[in-house]
Protein backbone atom coordinates (compact mmCIF):
# COMPACT_ATOMS: atom_id res chain seq x y z
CA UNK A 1 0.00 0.00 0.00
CA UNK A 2 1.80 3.73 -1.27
CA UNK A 3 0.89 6.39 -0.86
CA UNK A 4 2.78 9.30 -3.28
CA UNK A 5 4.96 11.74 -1.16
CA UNK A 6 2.85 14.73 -2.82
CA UNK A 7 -0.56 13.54 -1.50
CA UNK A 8 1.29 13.10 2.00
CA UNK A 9 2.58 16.48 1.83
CA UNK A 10 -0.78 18.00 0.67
CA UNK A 11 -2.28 16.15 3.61
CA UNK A 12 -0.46 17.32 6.15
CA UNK A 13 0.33 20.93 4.91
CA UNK A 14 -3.48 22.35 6.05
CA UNK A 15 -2.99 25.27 8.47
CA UNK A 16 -5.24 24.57 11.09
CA UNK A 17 -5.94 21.39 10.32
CA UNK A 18 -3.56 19.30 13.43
CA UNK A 19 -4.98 15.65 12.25
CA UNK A 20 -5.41 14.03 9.38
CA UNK A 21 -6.37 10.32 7.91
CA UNK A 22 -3.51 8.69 5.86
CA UNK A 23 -5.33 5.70 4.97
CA UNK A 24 -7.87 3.09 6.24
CA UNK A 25 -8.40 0.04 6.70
CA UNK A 26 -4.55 -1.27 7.22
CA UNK A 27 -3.51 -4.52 8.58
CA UNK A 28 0.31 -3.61 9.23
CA UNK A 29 2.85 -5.87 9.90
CA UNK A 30 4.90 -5.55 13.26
CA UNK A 31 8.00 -4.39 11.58
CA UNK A 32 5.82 -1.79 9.79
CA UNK A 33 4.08 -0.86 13.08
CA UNK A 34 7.61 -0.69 14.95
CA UNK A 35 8.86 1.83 11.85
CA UNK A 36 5.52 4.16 11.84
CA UNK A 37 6.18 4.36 15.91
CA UNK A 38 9.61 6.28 14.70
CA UNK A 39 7.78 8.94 12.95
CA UNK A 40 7.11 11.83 14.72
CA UNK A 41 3.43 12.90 14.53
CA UNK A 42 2.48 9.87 12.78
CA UNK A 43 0.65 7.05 14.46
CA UNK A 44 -1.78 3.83 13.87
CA UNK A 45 -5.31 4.12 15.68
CA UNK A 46 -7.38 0.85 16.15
CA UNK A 47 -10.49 1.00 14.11
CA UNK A 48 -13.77 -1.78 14.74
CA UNK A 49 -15.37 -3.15 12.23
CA UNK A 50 -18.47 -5.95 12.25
CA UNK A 51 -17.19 -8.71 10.71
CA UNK A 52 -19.04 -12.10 9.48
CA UNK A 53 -17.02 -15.32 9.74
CA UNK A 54 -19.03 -17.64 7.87
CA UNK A 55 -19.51 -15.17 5.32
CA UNK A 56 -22.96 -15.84 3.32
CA UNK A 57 -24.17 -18.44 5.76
CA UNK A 58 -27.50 -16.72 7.97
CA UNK A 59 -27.16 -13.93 5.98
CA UNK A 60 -30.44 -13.02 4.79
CA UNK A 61 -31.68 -12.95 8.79
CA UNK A 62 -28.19 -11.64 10.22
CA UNK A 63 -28.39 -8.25 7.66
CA UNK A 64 -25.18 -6.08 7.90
CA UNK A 65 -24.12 -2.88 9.59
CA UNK A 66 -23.06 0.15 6.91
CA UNK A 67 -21.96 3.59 7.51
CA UNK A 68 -24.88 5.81 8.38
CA UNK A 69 -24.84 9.88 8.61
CA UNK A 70 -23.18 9.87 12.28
CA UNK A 71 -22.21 5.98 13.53
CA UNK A 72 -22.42 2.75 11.62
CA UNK A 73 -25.99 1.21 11.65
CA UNK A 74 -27.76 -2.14 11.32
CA UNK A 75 -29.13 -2.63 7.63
CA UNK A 76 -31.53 -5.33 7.33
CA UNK A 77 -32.25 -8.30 9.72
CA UNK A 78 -31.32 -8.42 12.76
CA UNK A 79 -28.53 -5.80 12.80
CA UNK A 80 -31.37 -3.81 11.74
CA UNK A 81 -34.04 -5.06 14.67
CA UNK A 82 -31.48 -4.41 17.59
CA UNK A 83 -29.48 -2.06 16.14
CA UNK A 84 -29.82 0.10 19.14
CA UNK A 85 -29.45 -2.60 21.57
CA UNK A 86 -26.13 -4.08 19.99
CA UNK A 87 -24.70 -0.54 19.73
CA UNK A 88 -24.52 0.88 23.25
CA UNK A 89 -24.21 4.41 23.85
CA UNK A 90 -21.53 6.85 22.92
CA UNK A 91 -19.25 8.57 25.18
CA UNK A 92 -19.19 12.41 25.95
CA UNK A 93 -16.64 14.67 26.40
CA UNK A 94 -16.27 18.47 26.21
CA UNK A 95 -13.34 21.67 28.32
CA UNK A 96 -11.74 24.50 28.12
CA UNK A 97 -10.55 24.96 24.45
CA UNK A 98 -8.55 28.39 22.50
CA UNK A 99 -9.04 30.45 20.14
CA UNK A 100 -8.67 27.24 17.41
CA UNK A 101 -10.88 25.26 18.67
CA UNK A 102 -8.39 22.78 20.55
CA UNK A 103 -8.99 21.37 24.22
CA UNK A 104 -6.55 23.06 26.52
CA UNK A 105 -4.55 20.67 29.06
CA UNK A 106 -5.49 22.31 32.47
CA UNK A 107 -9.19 23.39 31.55
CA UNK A 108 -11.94 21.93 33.41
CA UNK A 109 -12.89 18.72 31.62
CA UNK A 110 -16.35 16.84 31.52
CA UNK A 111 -16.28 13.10 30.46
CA UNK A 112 -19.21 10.41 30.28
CA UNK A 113 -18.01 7.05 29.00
CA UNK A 114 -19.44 4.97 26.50
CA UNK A 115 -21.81 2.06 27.36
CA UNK A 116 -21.22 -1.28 25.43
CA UNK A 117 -23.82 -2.91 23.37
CA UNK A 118 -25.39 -5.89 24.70
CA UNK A 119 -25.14 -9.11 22.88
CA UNK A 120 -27.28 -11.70 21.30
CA UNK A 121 -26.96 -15.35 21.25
CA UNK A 122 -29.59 -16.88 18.76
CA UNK A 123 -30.81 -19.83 19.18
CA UNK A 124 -30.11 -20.92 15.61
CA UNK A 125 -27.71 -23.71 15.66
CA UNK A 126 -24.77 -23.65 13.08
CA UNK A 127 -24.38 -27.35 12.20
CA UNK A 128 -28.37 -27.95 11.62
CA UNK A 129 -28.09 -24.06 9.64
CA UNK A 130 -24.82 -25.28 7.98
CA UNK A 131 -26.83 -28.91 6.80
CA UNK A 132 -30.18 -26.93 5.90
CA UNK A 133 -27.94 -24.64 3.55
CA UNK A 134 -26.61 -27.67 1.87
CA UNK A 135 -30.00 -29.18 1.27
CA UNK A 136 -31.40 -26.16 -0.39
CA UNK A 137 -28.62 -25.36 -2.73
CA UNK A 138 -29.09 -29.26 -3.72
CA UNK A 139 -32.48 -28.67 -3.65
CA UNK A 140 -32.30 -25.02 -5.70
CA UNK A 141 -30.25 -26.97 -8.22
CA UNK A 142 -32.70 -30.22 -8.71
CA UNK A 143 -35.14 -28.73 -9.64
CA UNK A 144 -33.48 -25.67 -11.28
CA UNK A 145 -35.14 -22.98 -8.50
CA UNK A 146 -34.70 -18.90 -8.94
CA UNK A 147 -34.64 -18.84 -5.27
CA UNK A 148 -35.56 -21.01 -2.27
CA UNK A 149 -36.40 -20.72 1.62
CA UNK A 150 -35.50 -23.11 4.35
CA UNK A 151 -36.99 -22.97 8.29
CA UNK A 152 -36.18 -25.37 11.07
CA UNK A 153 -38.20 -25.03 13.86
CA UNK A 154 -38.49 -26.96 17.67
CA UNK A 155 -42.02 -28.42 17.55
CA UNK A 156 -42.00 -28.17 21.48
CA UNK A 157 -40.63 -24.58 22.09
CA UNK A 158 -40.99 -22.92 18.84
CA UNK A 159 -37.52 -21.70 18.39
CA UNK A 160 -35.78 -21.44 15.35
CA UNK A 161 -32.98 -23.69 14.79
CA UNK A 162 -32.19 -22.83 10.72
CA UNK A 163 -33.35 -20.52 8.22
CA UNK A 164 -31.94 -19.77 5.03
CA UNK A 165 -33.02 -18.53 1.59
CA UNK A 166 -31.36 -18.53 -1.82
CA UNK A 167 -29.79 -16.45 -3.43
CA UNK A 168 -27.49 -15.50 -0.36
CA UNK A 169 -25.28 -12.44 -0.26
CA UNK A 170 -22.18 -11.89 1.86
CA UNK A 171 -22.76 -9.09 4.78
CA UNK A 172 -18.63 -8.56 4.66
CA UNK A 173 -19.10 -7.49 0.80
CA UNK A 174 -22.83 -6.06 0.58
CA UNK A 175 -21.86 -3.30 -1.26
CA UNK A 176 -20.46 -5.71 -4.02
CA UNK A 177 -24.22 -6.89 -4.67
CA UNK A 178 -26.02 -5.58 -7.16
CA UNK A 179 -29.72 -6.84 -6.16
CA UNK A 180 -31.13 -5.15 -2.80
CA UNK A 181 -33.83 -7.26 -2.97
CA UNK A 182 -31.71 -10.68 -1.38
CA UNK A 183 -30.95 -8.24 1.18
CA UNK A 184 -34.55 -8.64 2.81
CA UNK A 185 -35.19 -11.95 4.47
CA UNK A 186 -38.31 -14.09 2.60
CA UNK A 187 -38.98 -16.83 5.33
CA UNK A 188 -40.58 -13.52 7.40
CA UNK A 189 -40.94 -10.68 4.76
CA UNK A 190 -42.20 -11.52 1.84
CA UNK A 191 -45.84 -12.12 0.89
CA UNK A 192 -46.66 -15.28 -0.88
CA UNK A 193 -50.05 -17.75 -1.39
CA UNK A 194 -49.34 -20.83 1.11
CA UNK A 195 -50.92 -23.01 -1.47
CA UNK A 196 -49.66 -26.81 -0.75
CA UNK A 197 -48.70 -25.63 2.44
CA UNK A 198 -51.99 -25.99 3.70
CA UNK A 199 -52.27 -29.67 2.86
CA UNK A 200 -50.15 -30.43 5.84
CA UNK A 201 -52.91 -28.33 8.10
CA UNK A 202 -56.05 -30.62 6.21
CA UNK A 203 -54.25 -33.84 6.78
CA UNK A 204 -53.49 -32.83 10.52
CA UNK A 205 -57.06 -32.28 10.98
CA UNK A 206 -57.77 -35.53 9.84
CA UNK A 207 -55.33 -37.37 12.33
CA UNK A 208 -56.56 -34.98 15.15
CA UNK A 209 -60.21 -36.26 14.51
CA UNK A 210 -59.25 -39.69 13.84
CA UNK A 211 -60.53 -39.74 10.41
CA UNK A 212 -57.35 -41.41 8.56
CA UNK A 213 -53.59 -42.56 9.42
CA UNK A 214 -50.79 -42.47 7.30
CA UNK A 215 -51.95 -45.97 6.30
CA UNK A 216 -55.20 -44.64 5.22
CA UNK A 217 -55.91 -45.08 1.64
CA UNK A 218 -58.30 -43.56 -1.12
CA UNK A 219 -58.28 -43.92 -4.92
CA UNK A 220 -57.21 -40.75 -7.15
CA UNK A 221 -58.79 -40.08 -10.04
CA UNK A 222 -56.60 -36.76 -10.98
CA UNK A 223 -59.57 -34.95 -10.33
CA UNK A 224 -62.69 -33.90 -7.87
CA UNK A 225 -65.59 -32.06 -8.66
CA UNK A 226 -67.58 -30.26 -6.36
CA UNK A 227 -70.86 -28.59 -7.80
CA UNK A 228 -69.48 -26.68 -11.02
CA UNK A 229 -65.65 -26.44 -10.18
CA UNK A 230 -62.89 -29.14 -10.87
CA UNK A 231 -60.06 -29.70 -8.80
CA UNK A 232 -57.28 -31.15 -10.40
CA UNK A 233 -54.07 -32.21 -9.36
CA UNK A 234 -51.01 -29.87 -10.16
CA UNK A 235 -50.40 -32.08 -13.51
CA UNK A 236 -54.05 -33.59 -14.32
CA UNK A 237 -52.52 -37.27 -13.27
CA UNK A 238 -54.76 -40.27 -11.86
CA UNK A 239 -52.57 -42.33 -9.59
CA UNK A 240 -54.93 -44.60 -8.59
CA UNK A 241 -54.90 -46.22 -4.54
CA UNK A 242 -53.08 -43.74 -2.54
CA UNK A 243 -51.94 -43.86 0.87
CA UNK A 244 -52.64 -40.41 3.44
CA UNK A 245 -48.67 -39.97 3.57
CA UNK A 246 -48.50 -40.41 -0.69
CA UNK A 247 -50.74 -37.29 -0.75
CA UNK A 248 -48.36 -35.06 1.32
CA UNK A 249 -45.12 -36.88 -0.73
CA UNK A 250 -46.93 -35.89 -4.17
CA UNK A 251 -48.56 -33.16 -3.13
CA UNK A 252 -52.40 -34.32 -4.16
CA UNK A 253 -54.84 -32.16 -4.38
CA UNK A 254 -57.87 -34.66 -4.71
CA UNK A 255 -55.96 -36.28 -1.86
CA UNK A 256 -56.26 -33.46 0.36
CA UNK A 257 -60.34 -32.89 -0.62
CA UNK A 258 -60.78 -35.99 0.30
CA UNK A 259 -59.16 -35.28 3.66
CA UNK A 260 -61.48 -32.12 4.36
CA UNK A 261 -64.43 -34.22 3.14
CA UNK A 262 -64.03 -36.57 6.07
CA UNK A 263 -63.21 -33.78 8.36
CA UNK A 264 -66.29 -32.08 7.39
């Protein structure tokens, strides 16, 4: 990393104007950090950054912080949600200063430190999120997908133990992506019709009331009519005797009327 001796000297050369950024963003070596020490005037300040170790993975619920008008903020998910909380409070300082605007040594000083963020443990857990990533980019790429969503949830507690959507983006290089839209997270912000979905409900139902089993069979004729309307399954297709557990595998809609029928 140079920097030419005339932008240094055009840097530094501002009449009242005592400090002034080199360069950002350096990861010097000891021996350069030992030789900058020798320079009088010149010195290395540590600088924090958010930083995202497993790069895309969580991503679309994680978000990113960005520079804002005064501090870094959270963008999106939830860096964006606590964004307050995980930021703390800034410190406060103000004295005595001259006619140039600089603190003076012996004035009376007044000081109020800054108050850490909290932090937040999630109860996502990284090898079930690392194995549902892998099933959805196999998934994505069966069956040729423009995008896909993933959510593993504790029956008994209701926590979230993976979620995941494709495409994912990397929060250490958002400003590299050209689409804001994979920013947003789909599993809880997009609208979309539930459609097959809702099978899973109707066949509950049935099991609740005792009206079929997995074992439970009925025979598909591709399609159901009811008064003046046709339901058809997603193709048209008869498959003849079905079990209960064959309608939720091939998603069958004459399956699931069926279901609701016995429910009443």
């Amino acid at each position: 990393f140079l920097i030419p001796s005339e932008e240094i000297l055009k840097r530094i050369g501002k009449k009242d104007d005592p400090y002034e950024i080199l360069a950002k963003k350096l990861s010097p070596s000891e021996e350069a950090e030992e030789e900058i020490k020798k320079l009088d005037g010149v010195f290395l300040e540590d600088d924090v950054k958010r930083v995202y170790p497993y790069d895309s993975l969580g991503s679309r619920f994680i978000g990113f912080v960005a520079g804002g008008e005064e501090r870094d903020e959270g963008k999106y998910g939830l860096e964006r949600a606590y964004d307050v909380r995980l930021f703390g409070e800034g410190g406060f300082f103000t004295g005595v200063q001259d006619a140039k605007g600089f603190f003076l040594a012996l004035g009376r000083k007044i000081t109020r430190p800054g108050k850490a963020g909290s932090d937040i443990v999630l109860t996502v857990d990284y090898n079930i999120q690392v194995k549902a990533r892998e099933v959805l980019e196999k998934s994505k790429e069966k069956w040729n997908a423009p995008s896909g969503i993933v959510i593993v949830i504790e029956p008994s507690t209701g926590r979230i133990l993976a979620m995941d959507a494709m495409p994912a983006y990397n929060p250490n290089e958002f400003n590299k992506e050209k689409d804001l839209a994979v920013f947003q997270n789909p599993a809880v912000e997009s609208i979309f019709e539930l459609g097959s979905v809702m099978k899973t409900v109707t066949m509950a139902a049935g099991i609740e009331e005792k009206k079929v089993t997995p074992e439970t069979t009925y025979t598909d004729y591709g399609v159901v009519k009811i008064l003046d309307r046709e339901i058809k399954n997603f193709d048209g297709r008869a498959r003849g005797v079905q079990t209960m557990s064959q309608v939720l595998e091939k998603s069958l809609n004459t399956g699931a009327v069926y279901v609701a029928r016995l429910v009443g």
